[in-house]
Protein backbone atom coordinates (compact mmCIF):
# COMPACT_ATOMS: atom_id res chain seq x y z
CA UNK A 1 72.34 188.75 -9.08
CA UNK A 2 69.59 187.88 -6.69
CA UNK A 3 69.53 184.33 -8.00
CA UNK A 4 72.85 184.03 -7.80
CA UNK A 5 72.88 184.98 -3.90
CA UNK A 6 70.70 182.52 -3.25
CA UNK A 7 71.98 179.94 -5.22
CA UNK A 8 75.28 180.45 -3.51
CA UNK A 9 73.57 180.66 -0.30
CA UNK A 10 71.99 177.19 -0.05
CA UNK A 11 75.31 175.82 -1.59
CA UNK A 12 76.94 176.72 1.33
CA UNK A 13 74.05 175.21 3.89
CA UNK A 14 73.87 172.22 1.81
CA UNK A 15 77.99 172.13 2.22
CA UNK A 16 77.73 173.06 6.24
CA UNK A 17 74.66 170.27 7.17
CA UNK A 18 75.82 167.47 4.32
CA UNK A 19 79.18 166.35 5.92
CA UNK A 20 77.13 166.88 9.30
CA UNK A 21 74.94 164.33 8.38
CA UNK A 22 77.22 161.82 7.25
CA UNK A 23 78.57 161.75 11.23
CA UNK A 24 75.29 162.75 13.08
CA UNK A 25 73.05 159.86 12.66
CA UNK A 26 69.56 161.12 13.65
CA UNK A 27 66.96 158.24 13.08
CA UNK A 28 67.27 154.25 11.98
CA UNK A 29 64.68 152.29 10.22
CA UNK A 30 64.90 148.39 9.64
CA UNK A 31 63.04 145.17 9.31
CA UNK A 32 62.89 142.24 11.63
CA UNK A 33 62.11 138.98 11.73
CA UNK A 34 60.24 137.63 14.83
CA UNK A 35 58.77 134.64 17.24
CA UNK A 36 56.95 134.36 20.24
CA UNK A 37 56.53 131.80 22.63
CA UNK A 38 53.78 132.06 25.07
CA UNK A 39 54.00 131.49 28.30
CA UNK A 40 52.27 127.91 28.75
CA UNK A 41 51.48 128.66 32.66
CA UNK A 42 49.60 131.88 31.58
CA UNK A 43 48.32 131.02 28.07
CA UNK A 44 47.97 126.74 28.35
CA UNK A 45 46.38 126.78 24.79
CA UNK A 46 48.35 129.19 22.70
CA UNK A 47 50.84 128.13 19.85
CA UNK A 48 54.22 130.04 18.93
CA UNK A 49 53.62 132.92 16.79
CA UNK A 50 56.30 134.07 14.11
CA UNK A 51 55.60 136.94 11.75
CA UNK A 52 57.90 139.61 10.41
CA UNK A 53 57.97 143.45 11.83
CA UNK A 54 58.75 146.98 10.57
CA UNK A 55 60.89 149.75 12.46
CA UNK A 56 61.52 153.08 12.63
CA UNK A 57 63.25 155.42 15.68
CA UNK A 58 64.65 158.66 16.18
CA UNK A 59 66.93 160.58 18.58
CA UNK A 60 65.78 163.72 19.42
CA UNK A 61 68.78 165.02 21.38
CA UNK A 62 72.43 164.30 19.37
CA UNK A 63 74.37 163.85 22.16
CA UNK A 64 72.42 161.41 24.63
CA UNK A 65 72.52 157.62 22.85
CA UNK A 66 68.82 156.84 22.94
CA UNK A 67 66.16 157.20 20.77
CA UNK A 68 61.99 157.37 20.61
CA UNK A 69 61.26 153.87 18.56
CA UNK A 70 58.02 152.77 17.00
CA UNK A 71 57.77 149.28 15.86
CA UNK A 72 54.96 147.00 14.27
CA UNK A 73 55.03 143.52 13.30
CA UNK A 74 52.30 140.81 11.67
CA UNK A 75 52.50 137.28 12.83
CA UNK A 76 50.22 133.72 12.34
CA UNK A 77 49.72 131.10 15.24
CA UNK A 78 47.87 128.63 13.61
CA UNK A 79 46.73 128.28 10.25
CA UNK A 80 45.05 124.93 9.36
CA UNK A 81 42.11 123.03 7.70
CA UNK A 82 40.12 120.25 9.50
CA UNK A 83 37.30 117.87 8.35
CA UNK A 84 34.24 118.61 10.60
CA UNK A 85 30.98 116.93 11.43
CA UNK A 86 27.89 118.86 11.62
CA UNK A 87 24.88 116.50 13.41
CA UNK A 88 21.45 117.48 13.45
CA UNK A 89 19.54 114.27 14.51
CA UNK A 90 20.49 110.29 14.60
CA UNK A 91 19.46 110.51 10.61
CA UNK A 92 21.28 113.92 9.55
CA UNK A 93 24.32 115.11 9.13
CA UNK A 94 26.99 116.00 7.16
CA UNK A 95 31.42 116.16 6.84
CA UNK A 96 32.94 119.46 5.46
CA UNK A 97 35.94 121.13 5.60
CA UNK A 98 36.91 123.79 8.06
CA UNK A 99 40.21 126.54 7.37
CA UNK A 100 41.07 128.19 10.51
CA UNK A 101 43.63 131.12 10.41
CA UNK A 102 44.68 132.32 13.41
CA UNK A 103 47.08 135.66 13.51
CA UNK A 104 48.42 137.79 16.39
CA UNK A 105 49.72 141.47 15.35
CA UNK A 106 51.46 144.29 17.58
CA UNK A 107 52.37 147.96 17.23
CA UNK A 108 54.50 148.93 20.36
CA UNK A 109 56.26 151.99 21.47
CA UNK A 110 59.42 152.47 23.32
CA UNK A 111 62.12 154.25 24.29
CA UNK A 112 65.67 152.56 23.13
CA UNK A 113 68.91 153.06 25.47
CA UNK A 114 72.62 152.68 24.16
CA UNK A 115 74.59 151.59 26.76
CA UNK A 116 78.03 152.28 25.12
CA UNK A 117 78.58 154.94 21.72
CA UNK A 118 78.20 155.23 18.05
CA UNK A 119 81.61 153.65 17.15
CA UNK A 120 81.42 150.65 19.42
CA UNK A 121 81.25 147.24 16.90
CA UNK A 122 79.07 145.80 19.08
CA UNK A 123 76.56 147.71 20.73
CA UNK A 124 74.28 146.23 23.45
CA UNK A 125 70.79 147.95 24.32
CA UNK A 126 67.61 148.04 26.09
CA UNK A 127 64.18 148.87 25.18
CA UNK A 128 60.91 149.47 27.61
CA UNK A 129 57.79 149.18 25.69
CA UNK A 130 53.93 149.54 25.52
CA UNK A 131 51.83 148.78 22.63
CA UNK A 132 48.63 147.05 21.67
CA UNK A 133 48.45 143.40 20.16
CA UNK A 134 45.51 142.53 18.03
CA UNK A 135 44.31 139.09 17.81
CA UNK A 136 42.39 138.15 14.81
CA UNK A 137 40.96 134.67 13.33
CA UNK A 138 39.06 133.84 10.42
CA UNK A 139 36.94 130.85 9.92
CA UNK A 140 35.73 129.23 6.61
CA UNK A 141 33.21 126.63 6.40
CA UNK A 142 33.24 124.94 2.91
CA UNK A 143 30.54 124.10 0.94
CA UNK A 144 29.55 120.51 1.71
CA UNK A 145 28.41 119.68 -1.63
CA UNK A 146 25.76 117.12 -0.90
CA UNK A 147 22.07 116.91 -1.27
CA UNK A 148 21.14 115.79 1.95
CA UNK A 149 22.73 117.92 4.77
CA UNK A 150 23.02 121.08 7.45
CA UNK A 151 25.12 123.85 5.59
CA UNK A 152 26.09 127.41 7.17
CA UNK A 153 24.07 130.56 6.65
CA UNK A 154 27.43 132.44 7.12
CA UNK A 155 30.69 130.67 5.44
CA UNK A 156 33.04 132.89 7.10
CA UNK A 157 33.58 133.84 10.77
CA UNK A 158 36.06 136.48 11.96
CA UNK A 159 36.89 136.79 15.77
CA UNK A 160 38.55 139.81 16.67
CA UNK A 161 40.16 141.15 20.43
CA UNK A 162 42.70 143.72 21.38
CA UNK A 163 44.45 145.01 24.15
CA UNK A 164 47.26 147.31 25.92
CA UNK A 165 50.54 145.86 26.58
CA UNK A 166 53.77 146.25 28.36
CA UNK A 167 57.43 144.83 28.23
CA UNK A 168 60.85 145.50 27.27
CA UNK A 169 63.14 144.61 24.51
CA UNK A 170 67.02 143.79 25.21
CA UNK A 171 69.54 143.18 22.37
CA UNK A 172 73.05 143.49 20.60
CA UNK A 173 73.77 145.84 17.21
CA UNK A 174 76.74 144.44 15.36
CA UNK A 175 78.09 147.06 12.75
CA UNK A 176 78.02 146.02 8.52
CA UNK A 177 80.43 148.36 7.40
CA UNK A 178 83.78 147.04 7.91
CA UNK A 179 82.08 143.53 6.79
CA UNK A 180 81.08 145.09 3.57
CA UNK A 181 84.03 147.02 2.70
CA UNK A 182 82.78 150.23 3.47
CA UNK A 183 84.37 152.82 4.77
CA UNK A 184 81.85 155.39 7.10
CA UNK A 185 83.36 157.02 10.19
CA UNK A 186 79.91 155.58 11.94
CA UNK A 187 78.46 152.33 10.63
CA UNK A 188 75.18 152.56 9.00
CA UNK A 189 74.42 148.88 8.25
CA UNK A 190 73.74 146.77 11.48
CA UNK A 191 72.19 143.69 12.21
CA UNK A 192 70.71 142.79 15.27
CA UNK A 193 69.62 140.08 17.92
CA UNK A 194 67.16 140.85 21.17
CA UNK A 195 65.12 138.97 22.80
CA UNK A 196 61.47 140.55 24.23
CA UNK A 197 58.98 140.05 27.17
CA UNK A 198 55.37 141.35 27.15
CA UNK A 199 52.65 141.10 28.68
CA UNK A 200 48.94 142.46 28.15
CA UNK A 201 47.11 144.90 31.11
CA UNK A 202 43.89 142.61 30.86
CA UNK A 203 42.94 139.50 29.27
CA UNK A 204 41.79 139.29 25.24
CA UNK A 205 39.88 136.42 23.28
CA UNK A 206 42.21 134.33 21.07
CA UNK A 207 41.12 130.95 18.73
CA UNK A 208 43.63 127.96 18.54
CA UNK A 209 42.17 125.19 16.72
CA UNK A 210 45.28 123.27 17.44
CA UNK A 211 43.22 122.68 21.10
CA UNK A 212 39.66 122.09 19.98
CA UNK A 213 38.40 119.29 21.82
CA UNK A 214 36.14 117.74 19.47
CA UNK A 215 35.21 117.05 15.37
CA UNK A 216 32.13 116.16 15.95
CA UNK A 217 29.54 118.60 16.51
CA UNK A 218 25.93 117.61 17.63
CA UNK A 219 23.18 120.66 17.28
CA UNK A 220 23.40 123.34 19.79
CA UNK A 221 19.73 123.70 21.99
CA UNK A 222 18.81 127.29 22.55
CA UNK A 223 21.31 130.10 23.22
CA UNK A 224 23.02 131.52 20.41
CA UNK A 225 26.15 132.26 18.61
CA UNK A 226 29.23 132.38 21.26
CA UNK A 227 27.45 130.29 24.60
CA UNK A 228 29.09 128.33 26.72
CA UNK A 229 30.26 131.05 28.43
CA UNK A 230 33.18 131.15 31.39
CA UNK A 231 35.89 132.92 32.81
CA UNK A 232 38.53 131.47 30.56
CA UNK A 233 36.23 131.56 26.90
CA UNK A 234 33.65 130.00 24.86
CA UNK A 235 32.26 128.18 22.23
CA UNK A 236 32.04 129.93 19.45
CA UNK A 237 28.74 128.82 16.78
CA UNK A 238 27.42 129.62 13.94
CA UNK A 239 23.99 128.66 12.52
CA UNK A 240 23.62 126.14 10.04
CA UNK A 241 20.24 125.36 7.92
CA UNK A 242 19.00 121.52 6.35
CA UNK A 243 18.22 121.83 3.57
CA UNK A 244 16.16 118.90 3.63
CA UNK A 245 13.60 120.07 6.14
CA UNK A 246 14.73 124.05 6.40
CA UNK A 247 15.45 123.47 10.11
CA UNK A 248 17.78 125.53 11.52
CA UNK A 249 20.11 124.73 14.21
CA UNK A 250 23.49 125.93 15.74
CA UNK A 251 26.64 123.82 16.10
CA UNK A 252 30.18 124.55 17.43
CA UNK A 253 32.57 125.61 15.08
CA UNK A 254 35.71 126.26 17.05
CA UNK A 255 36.84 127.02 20.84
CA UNK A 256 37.63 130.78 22.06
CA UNK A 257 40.17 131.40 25.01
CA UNK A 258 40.61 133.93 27.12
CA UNK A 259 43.65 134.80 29.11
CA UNK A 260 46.34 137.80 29.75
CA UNK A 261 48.63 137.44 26.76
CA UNK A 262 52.51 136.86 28.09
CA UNK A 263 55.46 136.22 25.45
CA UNK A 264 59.23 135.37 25.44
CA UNK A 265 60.41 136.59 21.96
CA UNK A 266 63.42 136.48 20.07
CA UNK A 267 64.00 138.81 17.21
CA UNK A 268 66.73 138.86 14.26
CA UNK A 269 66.62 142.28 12.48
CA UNK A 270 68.68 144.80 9.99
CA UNK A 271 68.72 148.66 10.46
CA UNK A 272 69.91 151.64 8.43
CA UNK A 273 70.92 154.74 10.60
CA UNK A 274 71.35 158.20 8.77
């Protein structure tokens, strides 16, 4: 008899909460694709980044159309392989190939404002943000395969730099449903279109090889591995040996920048709100 009390019990909870459910929507999760264009006046030497992002938000009060929203995306900026020229006197050298992959990722937080209800078809809305964006490159220094010439102590590079941002997110939600031939009293299919500003509190380190000044890379005298420094970046180097003579020098490998980060993005995106 006990059983049966409870078992009747949570049939009628599940029967009170289910068709509560199906009107209430409570959270939305989705997936995005996005691109950034940077600022040129801000960041002169930064390409367009386009990756793809992951969503997820939640209203905590029912009756007020906004909700908390957490959002992370991965992106690539530059991703390309050059031939390079390593010097080390008028009567050494050698020509390899260098892979550069540049990548710019972002988790950001905000808070997401309706400006008109559930059943609207088109529903426009706003977003204020702050997040972090991580800037990461990798670079690979192949083998250059002859008897005769400077090769790296370290094939592989990585260049990291993060930082706080700030911005805001401002878009439409179009409703699925009645496109799909479903029939819910609120849609839960939408696809979306916003466009994004942000900007970082302070400046970060980025590589774009795309701006690299030079190929040809005569040996480095003294300092060590990231000189030439300035207020907008720096060399980055990396030692290399002969193997010939077992001298070892430094030489340039790629160019590091450093400004505040400031994007223009446009985003196209699907959610599912239960």
């Amino acid at each position: 008899m006990k059983q049966r009390y409870t078992l009747s019990a949570l049939g009628v909870i599940l029967f009170a909460i289910v068709p509560f459910l199906s009107v209430a929507q409570r959270a939305q999760i989705g997936t995005y694709f996005t691109c950034d264009f940077p600022n040129k006046s801000v960041m002169p030497k930064m390409s367009t980044n386009a990756g793809l992002g992951l969503q997820f938000a939640y209203r905590p009060i029912q009756r007020v159309p906004m909700l908390l929203e957490f959002k992370a995306s991965a992106g690539m900026y530059s991703s390309r392989t050059l031939q390079q020229t390593y010097v080390f006197d008028s009567l050494s050298s050698t020509t390899t190939d260098v892979t550069y992959s540049s990548k710019m990722n972002r988790i950001s937080l905000g808070t997401k404002f309706y400006l008109v209800n559930d059943y609207r078809t088109v529903r426009p809305f706003i977003t204020p943000q702050v997040g972090v964006a991580f800037m990461r490159s990798k670079i690979r220094v192949a083998d250059p395969l002859d008897e005769d010439d400077c090769q790296p102590l370290e094939r592989k590079t990585t260049q990291r730099s993060s930082g706080f941002t700030y911005g805001a997110e401002a878009g439409l939600e179009v409703q699925l449903d009645h496109l799909l031939g479903l029939s819910n009293e609120v849609s839960k299919h939408r696809l979306y279109a916003s466009v994004t500003f942000m900007n970082s509190f302070s400046r970060l380190e980025y590589v774009n090889v795309k701006y690299m000044e030079d190929h040809d890379h005569a040996a480095m005298t003294g300092g060590s591995s990231g000189s030439s420094n300035s207020d907008d970046g720096r060399d980055i180097n990396a030692q290399f040996i002969n193997v010939s003579t077992n001298s070892i020098h430094e030489h340039k490998i790629a160019e590091l920048y450093k400004t505040n980060l400031q994007f223009w993005g446009f985003n196209i995106g699907y959610t599912f709100n239960f």
